[in-house]
C-alpha atoms as a PDB file:
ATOM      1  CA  UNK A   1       0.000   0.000   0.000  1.00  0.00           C
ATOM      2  CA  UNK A   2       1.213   3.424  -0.532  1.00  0.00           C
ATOM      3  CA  UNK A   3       0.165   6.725   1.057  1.00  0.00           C
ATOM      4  CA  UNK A   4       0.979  10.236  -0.990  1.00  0.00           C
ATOM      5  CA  UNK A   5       1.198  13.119   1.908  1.00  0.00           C
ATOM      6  CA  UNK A   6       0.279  15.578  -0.425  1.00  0.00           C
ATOM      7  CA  UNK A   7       0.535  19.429   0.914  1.00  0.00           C
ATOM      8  CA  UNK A   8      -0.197  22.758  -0.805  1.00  0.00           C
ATOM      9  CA  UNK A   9       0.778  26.259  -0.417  1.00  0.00           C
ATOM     10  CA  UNK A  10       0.267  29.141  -1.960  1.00  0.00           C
ATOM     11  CA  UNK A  11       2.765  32.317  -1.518  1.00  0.00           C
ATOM     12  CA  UNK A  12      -0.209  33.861   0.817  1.00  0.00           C
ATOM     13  CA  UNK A  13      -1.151  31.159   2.660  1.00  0.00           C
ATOM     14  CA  UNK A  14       0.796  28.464   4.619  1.00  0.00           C
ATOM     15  CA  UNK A  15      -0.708  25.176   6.137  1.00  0.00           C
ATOM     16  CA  UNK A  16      -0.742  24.912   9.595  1.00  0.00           C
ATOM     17  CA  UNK A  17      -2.198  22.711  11.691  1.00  0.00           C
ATOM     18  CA  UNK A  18      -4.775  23.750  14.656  1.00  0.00           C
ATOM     19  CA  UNK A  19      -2.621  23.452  17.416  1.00  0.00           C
ATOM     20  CA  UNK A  20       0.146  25.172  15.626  1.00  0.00           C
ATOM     21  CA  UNK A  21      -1.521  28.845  15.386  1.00  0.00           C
ATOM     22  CA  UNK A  22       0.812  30.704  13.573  1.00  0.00           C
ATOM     23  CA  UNK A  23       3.158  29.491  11.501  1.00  0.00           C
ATOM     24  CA  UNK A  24       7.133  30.822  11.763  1.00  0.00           C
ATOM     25  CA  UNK A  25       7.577  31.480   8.185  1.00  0.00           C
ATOM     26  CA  UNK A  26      11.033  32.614   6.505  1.00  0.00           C
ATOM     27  CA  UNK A  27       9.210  34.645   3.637  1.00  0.00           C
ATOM     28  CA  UNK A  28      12.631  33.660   1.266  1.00  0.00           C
ATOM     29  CA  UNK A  29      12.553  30.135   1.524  1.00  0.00           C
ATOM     30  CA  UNK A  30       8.648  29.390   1.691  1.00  0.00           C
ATOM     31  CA  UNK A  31       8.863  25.632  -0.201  1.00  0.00           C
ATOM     32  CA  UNK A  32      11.846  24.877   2.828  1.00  0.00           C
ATOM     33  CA  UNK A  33       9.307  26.134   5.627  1.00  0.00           C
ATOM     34  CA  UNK A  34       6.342  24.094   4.344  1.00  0.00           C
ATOM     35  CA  UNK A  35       8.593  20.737   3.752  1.00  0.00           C
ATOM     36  CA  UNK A  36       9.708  21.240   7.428  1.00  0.00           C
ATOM     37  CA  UNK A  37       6.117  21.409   8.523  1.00  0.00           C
ATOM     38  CA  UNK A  38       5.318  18.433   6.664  1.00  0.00           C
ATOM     39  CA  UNK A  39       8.126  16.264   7.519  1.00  0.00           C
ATOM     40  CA  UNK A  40       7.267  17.138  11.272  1.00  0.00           C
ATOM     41  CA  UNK A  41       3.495  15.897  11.238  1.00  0.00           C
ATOM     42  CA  UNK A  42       4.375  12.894   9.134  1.00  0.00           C
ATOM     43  CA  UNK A  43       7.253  11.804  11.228  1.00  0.00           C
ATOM     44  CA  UNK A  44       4.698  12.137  14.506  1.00  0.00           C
ATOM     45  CA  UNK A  45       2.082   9.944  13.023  1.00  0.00           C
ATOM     46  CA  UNK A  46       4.091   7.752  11.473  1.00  0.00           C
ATOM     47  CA  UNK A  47       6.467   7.268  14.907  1.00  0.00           C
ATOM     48  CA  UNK A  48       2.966   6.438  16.642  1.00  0.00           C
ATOM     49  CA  UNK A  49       1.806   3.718  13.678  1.00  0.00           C
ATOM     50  CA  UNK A  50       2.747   0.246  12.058  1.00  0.00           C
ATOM     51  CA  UNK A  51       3.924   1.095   8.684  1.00  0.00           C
ATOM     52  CA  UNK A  52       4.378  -2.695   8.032  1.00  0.00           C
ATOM     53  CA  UNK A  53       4.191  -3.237   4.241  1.00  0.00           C
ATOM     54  CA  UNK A  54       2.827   0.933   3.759  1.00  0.00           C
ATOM     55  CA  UNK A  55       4.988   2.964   1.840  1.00  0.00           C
ATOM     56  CA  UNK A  56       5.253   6.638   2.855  1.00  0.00           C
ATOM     57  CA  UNK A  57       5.610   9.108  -0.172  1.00  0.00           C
ATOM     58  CA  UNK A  58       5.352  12.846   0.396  1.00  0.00           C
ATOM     59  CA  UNK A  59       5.164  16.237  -2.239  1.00  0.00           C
ATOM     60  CA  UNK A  60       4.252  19.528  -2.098  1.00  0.00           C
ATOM     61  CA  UNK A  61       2.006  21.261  -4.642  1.00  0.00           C
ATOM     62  CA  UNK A  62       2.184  24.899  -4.997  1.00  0.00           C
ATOM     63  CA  UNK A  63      -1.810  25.942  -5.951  1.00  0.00           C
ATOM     64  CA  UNK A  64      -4.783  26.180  -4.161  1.00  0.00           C
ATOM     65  CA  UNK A  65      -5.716  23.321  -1.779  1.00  0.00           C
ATOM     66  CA  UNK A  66      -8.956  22.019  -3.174  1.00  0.00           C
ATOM     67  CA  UNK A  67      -8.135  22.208  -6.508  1.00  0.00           C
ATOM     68  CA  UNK A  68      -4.856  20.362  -6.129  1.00  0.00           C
ATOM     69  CA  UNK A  69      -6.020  17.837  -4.100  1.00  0.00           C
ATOM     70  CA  UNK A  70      -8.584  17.076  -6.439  1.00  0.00           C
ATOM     71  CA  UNK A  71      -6.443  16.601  -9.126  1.00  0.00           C
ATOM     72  CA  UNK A  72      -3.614  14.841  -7.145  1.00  0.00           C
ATOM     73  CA  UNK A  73      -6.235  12.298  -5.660  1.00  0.00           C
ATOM     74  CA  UNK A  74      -7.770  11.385  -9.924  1.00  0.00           C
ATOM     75  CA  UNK A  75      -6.369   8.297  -9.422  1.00  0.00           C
ATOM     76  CA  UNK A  76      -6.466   7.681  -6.107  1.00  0.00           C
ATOM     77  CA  UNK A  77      -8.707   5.154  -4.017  1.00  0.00           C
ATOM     78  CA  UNK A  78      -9.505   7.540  -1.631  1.00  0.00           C
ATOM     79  CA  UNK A  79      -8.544  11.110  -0.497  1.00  0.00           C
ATOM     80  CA  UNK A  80      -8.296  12.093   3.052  1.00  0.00           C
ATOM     81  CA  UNK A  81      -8.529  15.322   4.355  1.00  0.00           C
ATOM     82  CA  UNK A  82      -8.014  16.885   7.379  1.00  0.00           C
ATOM     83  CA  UNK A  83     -10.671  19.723   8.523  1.00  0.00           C
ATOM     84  CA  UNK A  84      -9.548  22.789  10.890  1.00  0.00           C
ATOM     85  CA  UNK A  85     -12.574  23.083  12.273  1.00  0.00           C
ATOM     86  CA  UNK A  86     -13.341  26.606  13.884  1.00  0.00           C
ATOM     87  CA  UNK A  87     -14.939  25.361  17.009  1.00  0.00           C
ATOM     88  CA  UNK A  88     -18.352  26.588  18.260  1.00  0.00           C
ATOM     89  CA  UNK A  89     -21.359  26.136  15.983  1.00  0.00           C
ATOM     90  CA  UNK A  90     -18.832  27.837  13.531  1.00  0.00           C
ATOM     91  CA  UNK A  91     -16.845  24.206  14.092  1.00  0.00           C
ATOM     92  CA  UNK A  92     -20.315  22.211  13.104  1.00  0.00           C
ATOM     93  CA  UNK A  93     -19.600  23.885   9.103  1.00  0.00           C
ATOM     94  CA  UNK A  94     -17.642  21.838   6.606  1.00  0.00           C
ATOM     95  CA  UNK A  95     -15.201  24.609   5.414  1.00  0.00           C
ATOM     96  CA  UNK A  96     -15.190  25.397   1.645  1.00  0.00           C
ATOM     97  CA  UNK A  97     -11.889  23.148   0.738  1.00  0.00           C
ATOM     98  CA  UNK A  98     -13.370  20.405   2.460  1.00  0.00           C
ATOM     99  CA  UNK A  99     -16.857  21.195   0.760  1.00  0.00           C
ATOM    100  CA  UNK A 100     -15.390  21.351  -2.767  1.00  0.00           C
ATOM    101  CA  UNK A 101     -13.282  18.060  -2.366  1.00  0.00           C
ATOM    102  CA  UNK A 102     -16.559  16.052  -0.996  1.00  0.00           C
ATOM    103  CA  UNK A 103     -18.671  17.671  -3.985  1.00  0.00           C
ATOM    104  CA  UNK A 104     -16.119  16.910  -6.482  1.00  0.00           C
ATOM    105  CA  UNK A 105     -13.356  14.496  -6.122  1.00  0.00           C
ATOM    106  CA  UNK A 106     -13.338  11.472  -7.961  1.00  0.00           C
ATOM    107  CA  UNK A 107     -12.484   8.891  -5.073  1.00  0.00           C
ATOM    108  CA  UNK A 108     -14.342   8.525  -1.685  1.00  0.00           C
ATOM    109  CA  UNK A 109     -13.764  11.602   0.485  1.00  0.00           C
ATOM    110  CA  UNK A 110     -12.648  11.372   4.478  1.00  0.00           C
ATOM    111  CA  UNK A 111     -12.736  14.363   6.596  1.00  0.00           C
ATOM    112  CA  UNK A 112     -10.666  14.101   9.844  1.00  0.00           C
ATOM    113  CA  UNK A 113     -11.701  16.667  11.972  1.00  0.00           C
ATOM    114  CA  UNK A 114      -8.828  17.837  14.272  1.00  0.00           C
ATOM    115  CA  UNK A 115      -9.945  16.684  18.356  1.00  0.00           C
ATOM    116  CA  UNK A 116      -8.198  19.968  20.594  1.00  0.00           C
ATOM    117  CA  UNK A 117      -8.169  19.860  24.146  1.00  0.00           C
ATOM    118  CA  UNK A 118      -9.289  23.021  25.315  1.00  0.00           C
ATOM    119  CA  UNK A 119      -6.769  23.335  28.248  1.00  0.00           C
END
């Protein structure tokens, strides 16, 4: 089995997870800033998993997140996604990447929605 980790970025807007806030971003080096993001979250879920027989793989895609996703995941056989959620009744809405991925991707669609502790 293999896995893509597939990020995206855009020059005015950097992935970040919840519990990250803001992002320390080195404005000349903005592909080095997002691979060090990425390498961090994959190498803490894959440090708490089996990877027995799964094969990591892991790019970055410079566009805008739904429709590269979309287009990464046309031959996929299934696209996950994780959701940042806003908390609140604002947290109940399915924000408008995650909309336009479960409206039109090509593969089954999983939203993860981040669990915070409030503390």
């Amino acid at each position: 089995m293999v896995v893509d980790v597939v990020t995206t970025y855009l020059p005015t807007y950097v992935p970040a997870t919840p519990d990250m806030g803001v992002v320390p971003l080195n404005p000349l080096d903005l592909v080095t800033e997002v691979q060090k993001l990425q390498d961090s979250i994959v190498a803490d879920v894959c440090g708490r998993c089996d990877l027995d027989g799964i094969e990591i793989r892991q790019r970055l895609i410079r566009g805008r997140a739904a429709e590269s996703l979309i287009e990464a995941a046309e031959d996929a056989d299934m696209l996950v996604v994780g959701s940042r959620g806003r908390g609140g009744f604002r947290g109940l809405l399915l924000g408008s990447v995650s909309h336009q991925i479960a409206h039109h991707a090509m593969c089954p669609v999983v939203i993860v929605r981040a669990v915070l502790d409030d503390d």
